[in-house]
PDB file of N, CA and C in Angstrom:
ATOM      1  N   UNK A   1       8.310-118.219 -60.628  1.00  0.00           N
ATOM      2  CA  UNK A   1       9.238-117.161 -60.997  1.00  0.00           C
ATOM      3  C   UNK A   1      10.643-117.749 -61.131  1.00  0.00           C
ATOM      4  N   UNK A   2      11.355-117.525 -61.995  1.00  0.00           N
ATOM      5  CA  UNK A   2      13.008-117.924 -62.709  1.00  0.00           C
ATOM      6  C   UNK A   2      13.574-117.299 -61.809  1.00  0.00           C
ATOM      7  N   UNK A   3      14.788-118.123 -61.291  1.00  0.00           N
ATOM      8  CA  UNK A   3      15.619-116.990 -60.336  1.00  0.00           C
ATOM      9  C   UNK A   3      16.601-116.467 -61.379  1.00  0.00           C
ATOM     10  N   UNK A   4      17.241-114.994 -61.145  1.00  0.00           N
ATOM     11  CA  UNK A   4      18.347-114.531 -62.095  1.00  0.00           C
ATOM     12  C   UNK A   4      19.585-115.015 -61.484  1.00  0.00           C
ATOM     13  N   UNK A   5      20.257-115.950 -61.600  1.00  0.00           N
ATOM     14  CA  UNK A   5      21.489-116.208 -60.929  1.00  0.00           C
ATOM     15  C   UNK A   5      22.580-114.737 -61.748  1.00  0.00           C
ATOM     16  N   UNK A   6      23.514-114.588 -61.008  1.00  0.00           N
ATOM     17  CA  UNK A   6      24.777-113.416 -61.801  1.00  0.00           C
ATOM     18  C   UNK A   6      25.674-114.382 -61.746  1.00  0.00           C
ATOM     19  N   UNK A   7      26.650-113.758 -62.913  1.00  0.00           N
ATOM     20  CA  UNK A   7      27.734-114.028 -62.725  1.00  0.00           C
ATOM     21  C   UNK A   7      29.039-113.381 -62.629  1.00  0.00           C
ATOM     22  N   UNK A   8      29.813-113.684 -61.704  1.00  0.00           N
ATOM     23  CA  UNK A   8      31.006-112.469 -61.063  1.00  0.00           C
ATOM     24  C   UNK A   8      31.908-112.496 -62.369  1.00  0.00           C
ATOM     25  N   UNK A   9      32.129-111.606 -63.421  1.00  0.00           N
ATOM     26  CA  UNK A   9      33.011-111.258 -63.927  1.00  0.00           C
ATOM     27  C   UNK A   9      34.219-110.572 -63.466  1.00  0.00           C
ATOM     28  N   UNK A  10      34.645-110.300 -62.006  1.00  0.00           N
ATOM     29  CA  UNK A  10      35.480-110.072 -61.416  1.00  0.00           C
ATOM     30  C   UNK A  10      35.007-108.216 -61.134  1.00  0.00           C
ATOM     31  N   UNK A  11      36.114-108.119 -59.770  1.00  0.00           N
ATOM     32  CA  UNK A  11      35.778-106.583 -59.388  1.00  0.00           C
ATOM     33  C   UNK A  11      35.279-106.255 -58.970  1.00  0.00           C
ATOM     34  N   UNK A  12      33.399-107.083 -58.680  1.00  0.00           N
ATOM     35  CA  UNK A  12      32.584-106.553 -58.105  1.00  0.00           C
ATOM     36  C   UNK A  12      31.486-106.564 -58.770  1.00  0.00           C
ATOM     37  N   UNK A  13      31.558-106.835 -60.229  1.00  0.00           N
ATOM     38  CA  UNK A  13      30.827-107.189 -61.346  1.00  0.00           C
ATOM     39  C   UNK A  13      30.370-108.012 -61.734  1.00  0.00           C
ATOM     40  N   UNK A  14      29.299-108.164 -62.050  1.00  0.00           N
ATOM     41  CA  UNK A  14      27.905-108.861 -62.117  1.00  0.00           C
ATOM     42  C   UNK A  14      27.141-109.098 -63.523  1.00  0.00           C
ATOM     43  N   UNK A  15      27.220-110.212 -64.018  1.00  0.00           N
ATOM     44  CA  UNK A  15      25.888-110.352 -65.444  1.00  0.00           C
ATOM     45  C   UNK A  15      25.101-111.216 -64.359  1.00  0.00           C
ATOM     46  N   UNK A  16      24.215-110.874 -65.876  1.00  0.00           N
ATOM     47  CA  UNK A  16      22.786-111.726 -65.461  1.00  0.00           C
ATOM     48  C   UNK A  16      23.080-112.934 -66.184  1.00  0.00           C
ATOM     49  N   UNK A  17      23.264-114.363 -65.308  1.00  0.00           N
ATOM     50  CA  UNK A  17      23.224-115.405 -66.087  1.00  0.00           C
ATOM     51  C   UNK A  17      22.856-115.528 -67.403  1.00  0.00           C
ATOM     52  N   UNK A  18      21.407-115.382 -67.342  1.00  0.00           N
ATOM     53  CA  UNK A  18      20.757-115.799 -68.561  1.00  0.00           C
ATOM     54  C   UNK A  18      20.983-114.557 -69.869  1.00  0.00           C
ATOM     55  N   UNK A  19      21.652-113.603 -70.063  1.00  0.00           N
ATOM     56  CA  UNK A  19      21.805-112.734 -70.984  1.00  0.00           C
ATOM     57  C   UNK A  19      23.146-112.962 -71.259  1.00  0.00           C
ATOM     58  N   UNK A  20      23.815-113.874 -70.832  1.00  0.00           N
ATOM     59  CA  UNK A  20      25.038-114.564 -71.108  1.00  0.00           C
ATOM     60  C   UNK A  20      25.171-114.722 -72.931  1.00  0.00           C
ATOM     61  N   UNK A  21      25.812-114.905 -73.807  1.00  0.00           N
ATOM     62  CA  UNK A  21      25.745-115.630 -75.307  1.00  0.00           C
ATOM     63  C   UNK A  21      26.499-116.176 -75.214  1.00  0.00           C
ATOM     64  N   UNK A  22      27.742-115.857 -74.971  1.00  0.00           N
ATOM     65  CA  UNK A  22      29.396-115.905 -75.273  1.00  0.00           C
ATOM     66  C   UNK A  22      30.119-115.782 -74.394  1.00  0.00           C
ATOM     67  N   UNK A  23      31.034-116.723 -74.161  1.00  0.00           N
ATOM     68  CA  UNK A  23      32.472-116.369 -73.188  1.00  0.00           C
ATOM     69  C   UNK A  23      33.327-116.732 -73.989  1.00  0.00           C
ATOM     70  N   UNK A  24      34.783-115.581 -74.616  1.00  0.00           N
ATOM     71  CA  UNK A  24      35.376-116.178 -75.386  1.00  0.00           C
ATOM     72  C   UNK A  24      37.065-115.390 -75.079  1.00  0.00           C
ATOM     73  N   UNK A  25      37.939-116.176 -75.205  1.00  0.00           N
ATOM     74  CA  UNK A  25      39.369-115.324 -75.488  1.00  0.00           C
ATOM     75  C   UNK A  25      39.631-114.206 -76.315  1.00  0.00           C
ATOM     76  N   UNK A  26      40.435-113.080 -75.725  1.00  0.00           N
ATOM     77  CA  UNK A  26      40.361-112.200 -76.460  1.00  0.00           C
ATOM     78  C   UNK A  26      41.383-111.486 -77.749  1.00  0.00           C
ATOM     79  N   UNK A  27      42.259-113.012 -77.739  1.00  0.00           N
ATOM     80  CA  UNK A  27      43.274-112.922 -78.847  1.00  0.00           C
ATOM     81  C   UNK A  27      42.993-113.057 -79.964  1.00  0.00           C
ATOM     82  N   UNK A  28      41.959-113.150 -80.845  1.00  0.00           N
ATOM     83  CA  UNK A  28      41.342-113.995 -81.510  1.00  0.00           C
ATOM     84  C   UNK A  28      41.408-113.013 -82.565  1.00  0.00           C
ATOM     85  N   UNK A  29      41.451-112.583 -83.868  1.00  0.00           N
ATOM     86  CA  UNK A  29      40.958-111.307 -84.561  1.00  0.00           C
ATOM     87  C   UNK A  29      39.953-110.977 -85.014  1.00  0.00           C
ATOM     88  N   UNK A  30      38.702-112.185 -84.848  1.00  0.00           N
ATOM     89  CA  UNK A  30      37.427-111.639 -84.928  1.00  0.00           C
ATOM     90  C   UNK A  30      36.941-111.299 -83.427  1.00  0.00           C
ATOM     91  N   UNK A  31      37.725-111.509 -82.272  1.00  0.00           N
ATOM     92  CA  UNK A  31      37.028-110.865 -81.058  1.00  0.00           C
ATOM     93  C   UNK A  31      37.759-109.478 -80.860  1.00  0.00           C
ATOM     94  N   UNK A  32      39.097-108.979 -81.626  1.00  0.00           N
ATOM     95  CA  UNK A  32      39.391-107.700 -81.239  1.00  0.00           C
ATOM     96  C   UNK A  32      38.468-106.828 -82.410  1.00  0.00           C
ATOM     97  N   UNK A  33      38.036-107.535 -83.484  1.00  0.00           N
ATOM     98  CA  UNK A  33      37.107-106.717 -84.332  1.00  0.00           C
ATOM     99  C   UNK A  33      35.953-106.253 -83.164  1.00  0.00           C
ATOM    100  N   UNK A  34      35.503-107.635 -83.206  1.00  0.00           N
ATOM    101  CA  UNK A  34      34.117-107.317 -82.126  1.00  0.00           C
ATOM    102  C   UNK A  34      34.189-105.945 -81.043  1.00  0.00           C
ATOM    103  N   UNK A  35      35.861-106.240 -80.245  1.00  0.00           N
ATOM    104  CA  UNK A  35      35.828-104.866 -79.063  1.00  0.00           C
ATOM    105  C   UNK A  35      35.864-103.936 -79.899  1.00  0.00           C
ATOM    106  N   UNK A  36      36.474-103.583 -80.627  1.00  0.00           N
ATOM    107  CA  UNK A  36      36.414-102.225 -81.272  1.00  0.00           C
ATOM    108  C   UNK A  36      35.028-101.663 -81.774  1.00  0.00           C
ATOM    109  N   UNK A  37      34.704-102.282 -82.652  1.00  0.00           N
ATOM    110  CA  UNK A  37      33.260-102.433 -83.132  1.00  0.00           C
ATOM    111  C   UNK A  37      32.784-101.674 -82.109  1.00  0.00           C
ATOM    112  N   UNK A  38      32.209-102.236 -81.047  1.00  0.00           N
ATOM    113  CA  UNK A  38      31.562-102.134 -79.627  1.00  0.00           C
ATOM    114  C   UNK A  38      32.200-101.334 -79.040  1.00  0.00           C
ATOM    115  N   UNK A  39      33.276-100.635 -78.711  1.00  0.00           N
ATOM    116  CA  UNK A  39      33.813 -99.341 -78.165  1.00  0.00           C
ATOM    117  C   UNK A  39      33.522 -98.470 -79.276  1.00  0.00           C
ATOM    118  N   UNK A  40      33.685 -98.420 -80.540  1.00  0.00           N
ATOM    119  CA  UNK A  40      32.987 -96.982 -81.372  1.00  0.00           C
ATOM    120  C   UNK A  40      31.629 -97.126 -81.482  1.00  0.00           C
ATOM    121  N   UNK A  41      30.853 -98.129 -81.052  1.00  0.00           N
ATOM    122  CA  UNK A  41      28.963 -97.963 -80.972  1.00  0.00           C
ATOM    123  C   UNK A  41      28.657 -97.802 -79.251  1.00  0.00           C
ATOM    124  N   UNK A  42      29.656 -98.020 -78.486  1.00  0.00           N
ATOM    125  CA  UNK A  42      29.078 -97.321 -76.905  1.00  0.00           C
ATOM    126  C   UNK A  42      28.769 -98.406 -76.250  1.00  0.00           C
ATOM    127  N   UNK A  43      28.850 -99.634 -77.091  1.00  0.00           N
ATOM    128  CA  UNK A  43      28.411-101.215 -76.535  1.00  0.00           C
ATOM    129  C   UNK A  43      29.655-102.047 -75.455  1.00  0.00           C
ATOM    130  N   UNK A  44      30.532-101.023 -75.320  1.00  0.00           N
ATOM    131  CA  UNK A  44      31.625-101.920 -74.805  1.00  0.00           C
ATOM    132  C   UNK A  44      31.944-101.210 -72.868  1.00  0.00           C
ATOM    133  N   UNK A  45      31.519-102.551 -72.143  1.00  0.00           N
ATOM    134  CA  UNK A  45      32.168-102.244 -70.862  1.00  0.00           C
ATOM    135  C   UNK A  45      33.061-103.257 -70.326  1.00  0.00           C
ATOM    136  N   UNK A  46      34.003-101.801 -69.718  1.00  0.00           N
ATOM    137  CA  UNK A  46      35.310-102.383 -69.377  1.00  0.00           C
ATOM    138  C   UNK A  46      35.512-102.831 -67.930  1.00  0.00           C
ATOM    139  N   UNK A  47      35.632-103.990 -67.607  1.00  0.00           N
ATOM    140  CA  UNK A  47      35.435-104.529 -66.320  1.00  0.00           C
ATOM    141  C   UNK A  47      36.633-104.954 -65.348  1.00  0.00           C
ATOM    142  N   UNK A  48      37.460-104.239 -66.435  1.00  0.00           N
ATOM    143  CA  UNK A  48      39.218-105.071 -66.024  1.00  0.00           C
ATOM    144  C   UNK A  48      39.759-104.392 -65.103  1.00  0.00           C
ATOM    145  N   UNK A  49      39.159-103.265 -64.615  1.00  0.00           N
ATOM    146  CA  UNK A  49      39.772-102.354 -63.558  1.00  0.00           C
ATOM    147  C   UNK A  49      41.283-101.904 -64.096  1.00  0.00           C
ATOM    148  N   UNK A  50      41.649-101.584 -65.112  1.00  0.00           N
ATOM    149  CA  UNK A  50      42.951-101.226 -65.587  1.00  0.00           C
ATOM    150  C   UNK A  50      44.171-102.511 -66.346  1.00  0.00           C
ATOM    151  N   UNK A  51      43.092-103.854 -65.789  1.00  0.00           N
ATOM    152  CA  UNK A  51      44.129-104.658 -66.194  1.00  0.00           C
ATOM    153  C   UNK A  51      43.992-105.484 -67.205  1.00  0.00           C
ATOM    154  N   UNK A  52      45.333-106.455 -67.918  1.00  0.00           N
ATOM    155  CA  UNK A  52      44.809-107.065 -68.861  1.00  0.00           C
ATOM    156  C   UNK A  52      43.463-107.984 -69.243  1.00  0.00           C
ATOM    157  N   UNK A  53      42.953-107.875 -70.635  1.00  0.00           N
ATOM    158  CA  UNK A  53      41.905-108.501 -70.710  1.00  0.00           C
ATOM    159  C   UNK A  53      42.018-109.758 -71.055  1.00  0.00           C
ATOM    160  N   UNK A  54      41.569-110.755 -70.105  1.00  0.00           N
ATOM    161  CA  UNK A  54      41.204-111.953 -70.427  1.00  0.00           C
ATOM    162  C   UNK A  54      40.174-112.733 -70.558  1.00  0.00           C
ATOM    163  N   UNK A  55      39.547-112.184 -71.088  1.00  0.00           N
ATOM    164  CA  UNK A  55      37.998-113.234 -71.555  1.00  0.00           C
ATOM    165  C   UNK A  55      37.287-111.895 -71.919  1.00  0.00           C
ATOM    166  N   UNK A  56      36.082-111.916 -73.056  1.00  0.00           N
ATOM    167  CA  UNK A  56      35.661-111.066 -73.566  1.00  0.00           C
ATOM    168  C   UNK A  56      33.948-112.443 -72.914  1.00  0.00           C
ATOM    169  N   UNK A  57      33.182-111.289 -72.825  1.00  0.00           N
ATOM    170  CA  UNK A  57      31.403-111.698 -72.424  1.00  0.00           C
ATOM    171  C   UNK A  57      30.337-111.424 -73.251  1.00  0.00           C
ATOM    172  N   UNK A  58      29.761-111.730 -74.468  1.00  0.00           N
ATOM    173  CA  UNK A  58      28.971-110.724 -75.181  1.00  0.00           C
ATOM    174  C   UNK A  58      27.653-111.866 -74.439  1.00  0.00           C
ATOM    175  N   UNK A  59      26.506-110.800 -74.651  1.00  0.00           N
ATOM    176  CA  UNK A  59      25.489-110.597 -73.964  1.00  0.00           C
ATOM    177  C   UNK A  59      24.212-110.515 -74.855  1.00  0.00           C
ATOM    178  N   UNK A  60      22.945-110.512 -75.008  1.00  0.00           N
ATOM    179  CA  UNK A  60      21.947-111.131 -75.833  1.00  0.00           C
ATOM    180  C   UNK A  60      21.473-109.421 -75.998  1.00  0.00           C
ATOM    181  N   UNK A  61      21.968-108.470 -75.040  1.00  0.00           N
ATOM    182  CA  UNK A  61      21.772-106.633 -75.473  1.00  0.00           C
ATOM    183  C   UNK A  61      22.845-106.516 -76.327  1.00  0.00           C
ATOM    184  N   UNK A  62      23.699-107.033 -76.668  1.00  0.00           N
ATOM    185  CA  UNK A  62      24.537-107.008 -78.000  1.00  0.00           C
ATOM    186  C   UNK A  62      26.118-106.045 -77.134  1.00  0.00           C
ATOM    187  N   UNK A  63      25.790-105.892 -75.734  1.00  0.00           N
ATOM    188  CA  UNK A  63      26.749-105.627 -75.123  1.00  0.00           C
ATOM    189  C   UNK A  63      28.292-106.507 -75.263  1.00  0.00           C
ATOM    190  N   UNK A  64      29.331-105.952 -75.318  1.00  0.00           N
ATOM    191  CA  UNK A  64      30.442-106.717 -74.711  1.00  0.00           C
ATOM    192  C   UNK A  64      31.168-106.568 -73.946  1.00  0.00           C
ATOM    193  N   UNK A  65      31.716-107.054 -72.979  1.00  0.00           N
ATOM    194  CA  UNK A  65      32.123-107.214 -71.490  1.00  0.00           C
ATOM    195  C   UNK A  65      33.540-107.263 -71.495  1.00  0.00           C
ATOM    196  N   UNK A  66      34.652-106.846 -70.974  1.00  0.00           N
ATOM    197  CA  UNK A  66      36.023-107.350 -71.211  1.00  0.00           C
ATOM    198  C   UNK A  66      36.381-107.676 -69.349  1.00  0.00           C
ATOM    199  N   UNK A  67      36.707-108.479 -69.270  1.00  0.00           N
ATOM    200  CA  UNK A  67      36.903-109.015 -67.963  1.00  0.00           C
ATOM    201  C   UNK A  67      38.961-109.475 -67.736  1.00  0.00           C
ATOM    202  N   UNK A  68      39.291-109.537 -66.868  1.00  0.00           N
ATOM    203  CA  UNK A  68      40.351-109.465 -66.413  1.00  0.00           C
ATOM    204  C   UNK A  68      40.651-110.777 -65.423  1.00  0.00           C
ATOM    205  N   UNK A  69      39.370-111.421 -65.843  1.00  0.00           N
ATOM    206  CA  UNK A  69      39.384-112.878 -65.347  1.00  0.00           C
ATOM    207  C   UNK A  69      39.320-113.680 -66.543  1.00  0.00           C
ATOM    208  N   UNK A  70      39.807-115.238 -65.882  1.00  0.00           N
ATOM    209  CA  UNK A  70      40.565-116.160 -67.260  1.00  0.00           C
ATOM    210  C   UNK A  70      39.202-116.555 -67.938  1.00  0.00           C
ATOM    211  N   UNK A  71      39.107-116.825 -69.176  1.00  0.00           N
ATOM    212  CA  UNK A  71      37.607-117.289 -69.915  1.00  0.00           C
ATOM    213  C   UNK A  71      37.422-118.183 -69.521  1.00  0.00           C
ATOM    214  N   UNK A  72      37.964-119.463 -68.734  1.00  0.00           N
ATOM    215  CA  UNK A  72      38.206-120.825 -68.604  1.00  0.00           C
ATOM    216  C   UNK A  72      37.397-120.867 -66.758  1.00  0.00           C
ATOM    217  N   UNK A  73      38.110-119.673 -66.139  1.00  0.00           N
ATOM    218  CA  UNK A  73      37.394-119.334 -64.939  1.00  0.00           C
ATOM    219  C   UNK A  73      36.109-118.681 -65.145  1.00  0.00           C
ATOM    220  N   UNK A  74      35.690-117.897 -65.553  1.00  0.00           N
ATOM    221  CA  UNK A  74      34.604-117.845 -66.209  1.00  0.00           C
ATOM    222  C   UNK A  74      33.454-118.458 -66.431  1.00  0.00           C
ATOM    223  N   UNK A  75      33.950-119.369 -67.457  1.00  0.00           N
ATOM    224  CA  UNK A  75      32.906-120.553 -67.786  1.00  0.00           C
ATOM    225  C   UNK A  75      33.014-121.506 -66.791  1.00  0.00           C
ATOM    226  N   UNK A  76      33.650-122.344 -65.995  1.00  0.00           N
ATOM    227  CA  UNK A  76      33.784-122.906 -64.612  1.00  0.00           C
ATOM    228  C   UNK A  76      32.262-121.921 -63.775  1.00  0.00           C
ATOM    229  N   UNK A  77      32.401-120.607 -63.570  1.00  0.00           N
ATOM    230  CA  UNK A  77      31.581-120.137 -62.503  1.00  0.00           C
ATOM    231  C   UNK A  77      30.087-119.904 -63.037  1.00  0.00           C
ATOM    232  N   UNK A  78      30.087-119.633 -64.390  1.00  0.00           N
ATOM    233  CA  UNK A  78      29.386-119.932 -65.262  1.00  0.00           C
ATOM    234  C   UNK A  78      28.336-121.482 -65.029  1.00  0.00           C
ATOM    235  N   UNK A  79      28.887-122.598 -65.200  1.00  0.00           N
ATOM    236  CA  UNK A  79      28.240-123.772 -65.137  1.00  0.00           C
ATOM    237  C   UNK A  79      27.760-123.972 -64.008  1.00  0.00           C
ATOM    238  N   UNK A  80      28.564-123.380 -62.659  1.00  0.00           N
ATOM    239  CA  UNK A  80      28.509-123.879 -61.836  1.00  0.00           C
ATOM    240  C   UNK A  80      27.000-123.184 -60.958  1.00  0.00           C
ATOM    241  N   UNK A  81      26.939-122.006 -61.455  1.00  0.00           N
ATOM    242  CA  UNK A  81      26.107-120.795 -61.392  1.00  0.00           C
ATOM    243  C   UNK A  81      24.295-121.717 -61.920  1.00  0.00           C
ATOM    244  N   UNK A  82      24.764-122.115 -63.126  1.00  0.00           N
ATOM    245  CA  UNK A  82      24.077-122.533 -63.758  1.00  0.00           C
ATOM    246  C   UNK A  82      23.340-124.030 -63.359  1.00  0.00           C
ATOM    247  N   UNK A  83      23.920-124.667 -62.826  1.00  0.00           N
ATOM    248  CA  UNK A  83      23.694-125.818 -62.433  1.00  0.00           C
ATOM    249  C   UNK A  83      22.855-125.509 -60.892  1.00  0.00           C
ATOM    250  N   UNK A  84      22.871-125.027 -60.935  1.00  0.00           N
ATOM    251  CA  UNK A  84      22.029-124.697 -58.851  1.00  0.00           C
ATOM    252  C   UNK A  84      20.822-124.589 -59.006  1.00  0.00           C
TER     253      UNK A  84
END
């Protein structure tokens, strides 16, 4: 049996490693297409607890994630998650 490692997107919040696709910055103008996109189809959760978004998460359910943690921290907990 595969273990599901998570990963803390901050807050208290949790992916499933492996449904991971993407960790990416969210300045980008094809990633503010993407949030929008995904907030008018119901695909978008907001994980920032009120605060700015820094790193966007899309997910292999076509979900996207907005996190309030750095993309750079992220992918760090990400590998590290990954590597165990």
């Amino acid at each position: 049996m595969q273990k599901q490692g998570l990963l803390n997107v901050g807050f208290g919040n949790f992916v499933v490693l492996s449904r991971v696709i993407t960790i990416a910055l969210p300045s980008s103008a094809p990633m503010r297409r993407l949030r929008e996109d995904a907030r008018q189809e119901g695909r978008l959760i907001d994980a920032t607890q009120g605060r700015k978004t820094r790193a966007i998460i899309v997910t292999d359910s076509n979900h996207v994630i907005l996190s309030a943690i750095q993309a750079e921290t992220i992918g760090q907990r990400f590998s590290a998650e990954e590597g165990e």
